[in-house]
Protein backbone atom coordinates (compact mmCIF):
# COMPACT_ATOMS: atom_id res chain seq x y z
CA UNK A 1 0.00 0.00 0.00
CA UNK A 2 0.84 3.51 -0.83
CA UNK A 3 0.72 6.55 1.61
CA UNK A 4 1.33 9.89 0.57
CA UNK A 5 2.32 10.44 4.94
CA UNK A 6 3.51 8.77 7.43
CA UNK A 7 0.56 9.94 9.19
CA UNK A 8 -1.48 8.16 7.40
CA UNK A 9 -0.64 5.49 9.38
CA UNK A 10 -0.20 6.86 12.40
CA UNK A 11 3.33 7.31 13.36
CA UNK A 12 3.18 10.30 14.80
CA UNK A 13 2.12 8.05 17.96
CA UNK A 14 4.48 5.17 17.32
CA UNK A 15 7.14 3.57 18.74
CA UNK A 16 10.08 3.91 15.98
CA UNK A 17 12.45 1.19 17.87
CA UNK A 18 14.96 1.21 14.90
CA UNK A 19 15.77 4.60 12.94
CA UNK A 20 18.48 5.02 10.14
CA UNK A 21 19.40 8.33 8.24
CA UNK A 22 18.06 9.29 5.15
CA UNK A 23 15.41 7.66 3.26
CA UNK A 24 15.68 4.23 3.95
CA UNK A 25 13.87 1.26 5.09
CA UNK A 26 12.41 1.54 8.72
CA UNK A 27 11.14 -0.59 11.29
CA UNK A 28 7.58 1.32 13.57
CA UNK A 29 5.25 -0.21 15.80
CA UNK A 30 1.75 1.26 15.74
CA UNK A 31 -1.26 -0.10 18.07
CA UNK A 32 0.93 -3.23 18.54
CA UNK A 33 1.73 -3.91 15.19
CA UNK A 34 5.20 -3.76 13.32
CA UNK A 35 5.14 -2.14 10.21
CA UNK A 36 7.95 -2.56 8.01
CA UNK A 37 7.87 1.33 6.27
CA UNK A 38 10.32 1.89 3.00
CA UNK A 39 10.71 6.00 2.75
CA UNK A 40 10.74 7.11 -0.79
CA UNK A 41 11.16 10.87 -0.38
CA UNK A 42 9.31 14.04 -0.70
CA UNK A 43 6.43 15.19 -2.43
CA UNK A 44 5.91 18.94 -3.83
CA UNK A 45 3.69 19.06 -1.01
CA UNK A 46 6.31 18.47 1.82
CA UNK A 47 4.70 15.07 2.64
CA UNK A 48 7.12 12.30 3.00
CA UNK A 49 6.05 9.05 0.32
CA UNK A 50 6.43 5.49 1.52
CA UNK A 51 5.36 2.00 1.32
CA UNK A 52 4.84 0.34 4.08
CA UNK A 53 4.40 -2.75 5.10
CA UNK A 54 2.34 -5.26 8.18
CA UNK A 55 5.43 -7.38 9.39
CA UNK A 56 4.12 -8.06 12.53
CA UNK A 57 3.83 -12.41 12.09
CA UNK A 58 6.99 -12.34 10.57
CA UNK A 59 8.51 -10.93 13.39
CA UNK A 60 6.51 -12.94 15.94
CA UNK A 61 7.39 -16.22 14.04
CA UNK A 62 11.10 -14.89 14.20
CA UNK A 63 11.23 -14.57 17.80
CA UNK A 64 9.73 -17.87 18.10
CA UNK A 65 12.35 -19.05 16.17
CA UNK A 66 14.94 -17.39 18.18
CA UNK A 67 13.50 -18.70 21.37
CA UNK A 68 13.40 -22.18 20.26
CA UNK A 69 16.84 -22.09 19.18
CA UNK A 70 18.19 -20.79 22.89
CA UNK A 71 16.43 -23.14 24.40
CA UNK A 72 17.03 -26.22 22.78
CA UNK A 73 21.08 -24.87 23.10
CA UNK A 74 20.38 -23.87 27.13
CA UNK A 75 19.16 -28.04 27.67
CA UNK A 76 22.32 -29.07 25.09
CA UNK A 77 24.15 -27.44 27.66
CA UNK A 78 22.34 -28.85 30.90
CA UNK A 79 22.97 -32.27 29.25
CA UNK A 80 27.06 -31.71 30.08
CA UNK A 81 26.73 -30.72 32.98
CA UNK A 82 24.18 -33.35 34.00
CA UNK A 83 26.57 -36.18 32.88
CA UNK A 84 29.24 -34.94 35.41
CA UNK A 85 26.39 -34.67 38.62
CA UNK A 86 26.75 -30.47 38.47
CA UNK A 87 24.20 -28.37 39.59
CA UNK A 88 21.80 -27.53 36.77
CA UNK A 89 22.03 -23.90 37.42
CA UNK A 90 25.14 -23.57 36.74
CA UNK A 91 24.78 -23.14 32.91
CA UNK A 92 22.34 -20.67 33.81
CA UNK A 93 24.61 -18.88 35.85
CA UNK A 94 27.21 -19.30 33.21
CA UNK A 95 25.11 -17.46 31.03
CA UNK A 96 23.81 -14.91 32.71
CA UNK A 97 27.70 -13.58 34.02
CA UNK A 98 28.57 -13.79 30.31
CA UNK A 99 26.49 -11.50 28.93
CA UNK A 100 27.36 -9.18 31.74
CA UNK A 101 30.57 -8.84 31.65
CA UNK A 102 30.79 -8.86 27.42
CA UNK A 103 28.35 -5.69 28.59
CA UNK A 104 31.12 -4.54 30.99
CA UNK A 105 33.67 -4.92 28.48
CA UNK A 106 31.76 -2.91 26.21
CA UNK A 107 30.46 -5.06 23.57
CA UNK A 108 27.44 -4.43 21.77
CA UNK A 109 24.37 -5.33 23.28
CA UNK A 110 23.44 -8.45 20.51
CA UNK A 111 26.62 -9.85 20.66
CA UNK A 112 26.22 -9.58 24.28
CA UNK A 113 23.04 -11.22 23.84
CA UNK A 114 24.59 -14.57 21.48
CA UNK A 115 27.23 -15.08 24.01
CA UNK A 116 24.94 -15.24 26.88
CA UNK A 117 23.23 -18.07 24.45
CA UNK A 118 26.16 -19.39 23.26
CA UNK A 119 28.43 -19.89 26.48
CA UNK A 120 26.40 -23.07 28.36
CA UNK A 121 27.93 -24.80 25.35
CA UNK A 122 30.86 -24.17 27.01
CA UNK A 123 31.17 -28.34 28.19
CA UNK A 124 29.11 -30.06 25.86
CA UNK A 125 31.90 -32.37 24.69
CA UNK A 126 31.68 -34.02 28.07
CA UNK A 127 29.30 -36.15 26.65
CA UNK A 128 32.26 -38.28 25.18
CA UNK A 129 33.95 -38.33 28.37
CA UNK A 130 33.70 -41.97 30.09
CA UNK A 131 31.52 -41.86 33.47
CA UNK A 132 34.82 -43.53 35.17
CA UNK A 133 36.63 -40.03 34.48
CA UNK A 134 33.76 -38.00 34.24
CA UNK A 135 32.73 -38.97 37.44
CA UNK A 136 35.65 -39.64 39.74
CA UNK A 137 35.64 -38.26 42.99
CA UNK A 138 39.81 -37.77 43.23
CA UNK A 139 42.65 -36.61 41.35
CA UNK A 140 42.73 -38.11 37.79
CA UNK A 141 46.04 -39.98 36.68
CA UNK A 142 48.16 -38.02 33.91
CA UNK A 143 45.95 -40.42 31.05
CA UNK A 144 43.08 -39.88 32.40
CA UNK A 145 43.40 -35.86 31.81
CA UNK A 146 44.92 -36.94 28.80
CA UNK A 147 41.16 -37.85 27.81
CA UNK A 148 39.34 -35.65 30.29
CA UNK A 149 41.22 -32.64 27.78
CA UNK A 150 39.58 -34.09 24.59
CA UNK A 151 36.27 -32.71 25.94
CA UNK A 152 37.19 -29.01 24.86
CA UNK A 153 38.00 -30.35 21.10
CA UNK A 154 34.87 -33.17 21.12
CA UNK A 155 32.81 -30.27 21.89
CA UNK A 156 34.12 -27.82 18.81
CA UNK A 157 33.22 -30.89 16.65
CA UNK A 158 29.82 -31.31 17.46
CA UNK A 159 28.69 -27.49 17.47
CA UNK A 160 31.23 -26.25 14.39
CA UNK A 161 30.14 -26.47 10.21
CA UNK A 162 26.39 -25.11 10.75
CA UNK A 163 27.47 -21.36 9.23
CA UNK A 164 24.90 -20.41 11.84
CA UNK A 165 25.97 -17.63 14.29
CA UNK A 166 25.21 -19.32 17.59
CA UNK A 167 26.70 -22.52 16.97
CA UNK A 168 29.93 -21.23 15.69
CA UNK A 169 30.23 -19.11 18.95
CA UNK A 170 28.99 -21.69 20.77
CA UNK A 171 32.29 -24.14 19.10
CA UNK A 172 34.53 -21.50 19.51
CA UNK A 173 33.50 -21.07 23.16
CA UNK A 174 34.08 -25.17 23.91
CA UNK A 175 37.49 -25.46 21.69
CA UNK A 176 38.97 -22.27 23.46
CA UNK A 177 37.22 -22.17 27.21
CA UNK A 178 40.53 -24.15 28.62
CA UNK A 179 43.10 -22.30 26.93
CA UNK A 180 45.12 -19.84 29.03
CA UNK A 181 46.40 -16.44 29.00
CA UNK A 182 49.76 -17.39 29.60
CA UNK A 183 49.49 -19.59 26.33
CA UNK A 184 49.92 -23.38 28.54
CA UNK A 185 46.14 -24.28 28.40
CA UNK A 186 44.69 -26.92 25.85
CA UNK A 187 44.12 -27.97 23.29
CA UNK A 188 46.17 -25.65 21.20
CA UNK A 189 48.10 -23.66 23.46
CA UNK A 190 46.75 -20.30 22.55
CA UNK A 191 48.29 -17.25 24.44
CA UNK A 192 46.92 -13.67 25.20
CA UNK A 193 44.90 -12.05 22.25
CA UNK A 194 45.24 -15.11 20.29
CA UNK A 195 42.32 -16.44 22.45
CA UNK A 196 39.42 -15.61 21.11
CA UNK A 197 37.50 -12.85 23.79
CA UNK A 198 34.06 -15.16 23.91
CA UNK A 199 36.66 -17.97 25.53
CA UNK A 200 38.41 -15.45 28.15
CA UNK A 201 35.29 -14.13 29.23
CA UNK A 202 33.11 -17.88 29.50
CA UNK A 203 36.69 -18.78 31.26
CA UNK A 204 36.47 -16.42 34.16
CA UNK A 205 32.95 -16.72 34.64
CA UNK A 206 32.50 -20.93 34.49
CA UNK A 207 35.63 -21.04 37.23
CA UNK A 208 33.95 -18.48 39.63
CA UNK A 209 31.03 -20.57 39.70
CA UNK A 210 32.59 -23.64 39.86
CA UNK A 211 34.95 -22.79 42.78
CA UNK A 212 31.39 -20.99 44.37
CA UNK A 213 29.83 -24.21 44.33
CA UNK A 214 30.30 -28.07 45.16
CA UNK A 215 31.33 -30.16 42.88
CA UNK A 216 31.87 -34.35 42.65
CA UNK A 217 35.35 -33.64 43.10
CA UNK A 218 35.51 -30.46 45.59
CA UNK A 219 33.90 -28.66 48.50
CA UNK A 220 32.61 -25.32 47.73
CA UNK A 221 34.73 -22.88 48.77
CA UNK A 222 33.74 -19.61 50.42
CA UNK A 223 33.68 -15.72 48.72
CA UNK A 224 37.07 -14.85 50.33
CA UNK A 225 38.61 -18.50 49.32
CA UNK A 226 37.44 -18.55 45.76
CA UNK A 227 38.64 -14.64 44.56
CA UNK A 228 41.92 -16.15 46.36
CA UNK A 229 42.36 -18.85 43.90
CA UNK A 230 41.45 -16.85 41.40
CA UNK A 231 43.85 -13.60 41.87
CA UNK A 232 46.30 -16.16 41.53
CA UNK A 233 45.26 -16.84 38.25
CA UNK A 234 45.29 -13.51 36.80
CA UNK A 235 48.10 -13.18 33.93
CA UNK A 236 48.56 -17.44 33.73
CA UNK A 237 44.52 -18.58 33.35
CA UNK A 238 42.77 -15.76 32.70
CA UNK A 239 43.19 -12.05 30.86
CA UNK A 240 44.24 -9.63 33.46
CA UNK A 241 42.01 -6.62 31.98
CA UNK A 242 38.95 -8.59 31.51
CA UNK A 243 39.75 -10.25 35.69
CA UNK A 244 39.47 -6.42 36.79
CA UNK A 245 36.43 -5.42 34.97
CA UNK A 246 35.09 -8.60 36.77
CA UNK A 247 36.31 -7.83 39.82
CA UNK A 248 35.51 -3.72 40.26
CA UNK A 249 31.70 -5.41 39.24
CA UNK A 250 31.73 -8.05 41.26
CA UNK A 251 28.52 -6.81 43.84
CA UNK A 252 26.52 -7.17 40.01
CA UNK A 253 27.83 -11.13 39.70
CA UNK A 254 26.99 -11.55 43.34
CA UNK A 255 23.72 -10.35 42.76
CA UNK A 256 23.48 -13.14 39.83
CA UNK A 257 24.49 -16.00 41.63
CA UNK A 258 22.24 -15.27 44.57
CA UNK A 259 19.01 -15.19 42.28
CA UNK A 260 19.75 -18.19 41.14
CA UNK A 261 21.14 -19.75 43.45
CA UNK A 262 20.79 -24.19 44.24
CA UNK A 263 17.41 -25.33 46.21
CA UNK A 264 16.75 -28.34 47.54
């Protein structure tokens, strides 16, 4: 349909939640509907000419879409953790520090948003780990970590090839989430910068919660005990600028782990 105004169809009273300059294609929502509106430009009469557009099922089937897809990948992840007996909030967690500190570190909001969806990935090769080293309370022997290691690379082969956002984060997250700043991590002995940031960031989160919490093979440790072990980790695990920006916000992660944290 044509429109001599944007009037017409009353914008004047809309919502314009995307805007571009010039005379482009924009996105309004009017009385609860989305109208995709292409601007043509000006008449002799001063009114502005467009088409426009009723987009609103294909956005609804979109975010349907969208929500699907982060929750089938939230349970992918749940299914790792599950196989080693750990707590099944702690993906969520996982998740949820993620996206805030990618925020902290200034990324933009939607990439924010994909890593947050992407990083309980983070273990999902420990589905080819045996139960007898998956699941042993003590120290494993030098083979068994051996194996234990193949998890990160396992996990990269199951998640990479889909040319689909998400996924590739989500492989890049499980190949690089062991690898360490000081380059003697696994599996490819990445150093510094060479780590992709989606890794460091998943990295610093996933061992906060995992010293915060009990695990088959440790106690959980206390606030003052787990920021220990960690400030020893700064410049060998984990990337000393991203480890601050964690640290001056840590109240915000606190705040995280207590809304979600175990029951029962």
């Amino acid at each position: 349909d044509k429109v001599d105004s944007l009037t017409d169809i009353g914008v004047e009273n809309a919502h314009e939640i995307i805007s571009t300059d010039g005379f482009e294609t924009r996105h309004f929502v009017c009385d609860g509907k989305h109208y995709q509106v292409e601007l043509k430009g000006v008449s002799k009469e001063g009114l502005l000419l467009a088409y426009f557009s009723n987009v609103t099922d294909i956005i609804k089937l979109s975010q349907e879409i969208e929500d699907t897809q982060r929750e089938v990948i939230y349970r992918m992840g749940e299914i790792g953790e599950s196989r080693s007996r750990e707590t099944g909030n702690h993906v969520k967690r996982v998740a949820l520090y993620s996206e805030k500190l990618a925020l902290l570190c200034g990324l933009p909001a939607e990439e924010a948003k994909l890593l947050k969806t992407a990083s309980p990935m983070h273990d999902i090769g420990k589905i080819g780990i045996p139960d007898r080293i998956l699941l042993k309370p003590g120290k494993l022997t030098e083979d068994e970590f051996e194996l234990m290691k193949t998890h990160a690379a396992i996990g990269e082969d199951m998640l990479s090839g889909s040319n689909i956002d998400l996924l590739d984060m989500g492989a890049e997250i499980a190949l690089c989430h062991h690898e360490r700043w000081d380059g003697k991590g696994y599996p490819r002995g990445l150093k510094g910068a060479e780590i992709p940031l989606t890794a460091r960031i998943t990295t610093i989160v996933d061992v906060y919660d995992a010293l915060s919490h009990k695990r088959v093979y440790k106690k959980a440790f206390d606030q003052n005990s787990t920021l220990s072990i960690m400030s020893d980790m700064v410049d060998t695990h984990f990337d000393p600028e991203l480890y601050a920006i964690f640290i001056e916000n840590l109240p915000v992660m606190e705040a995280i782990k207590e809304a979600n944290k175990e029951t029962g």
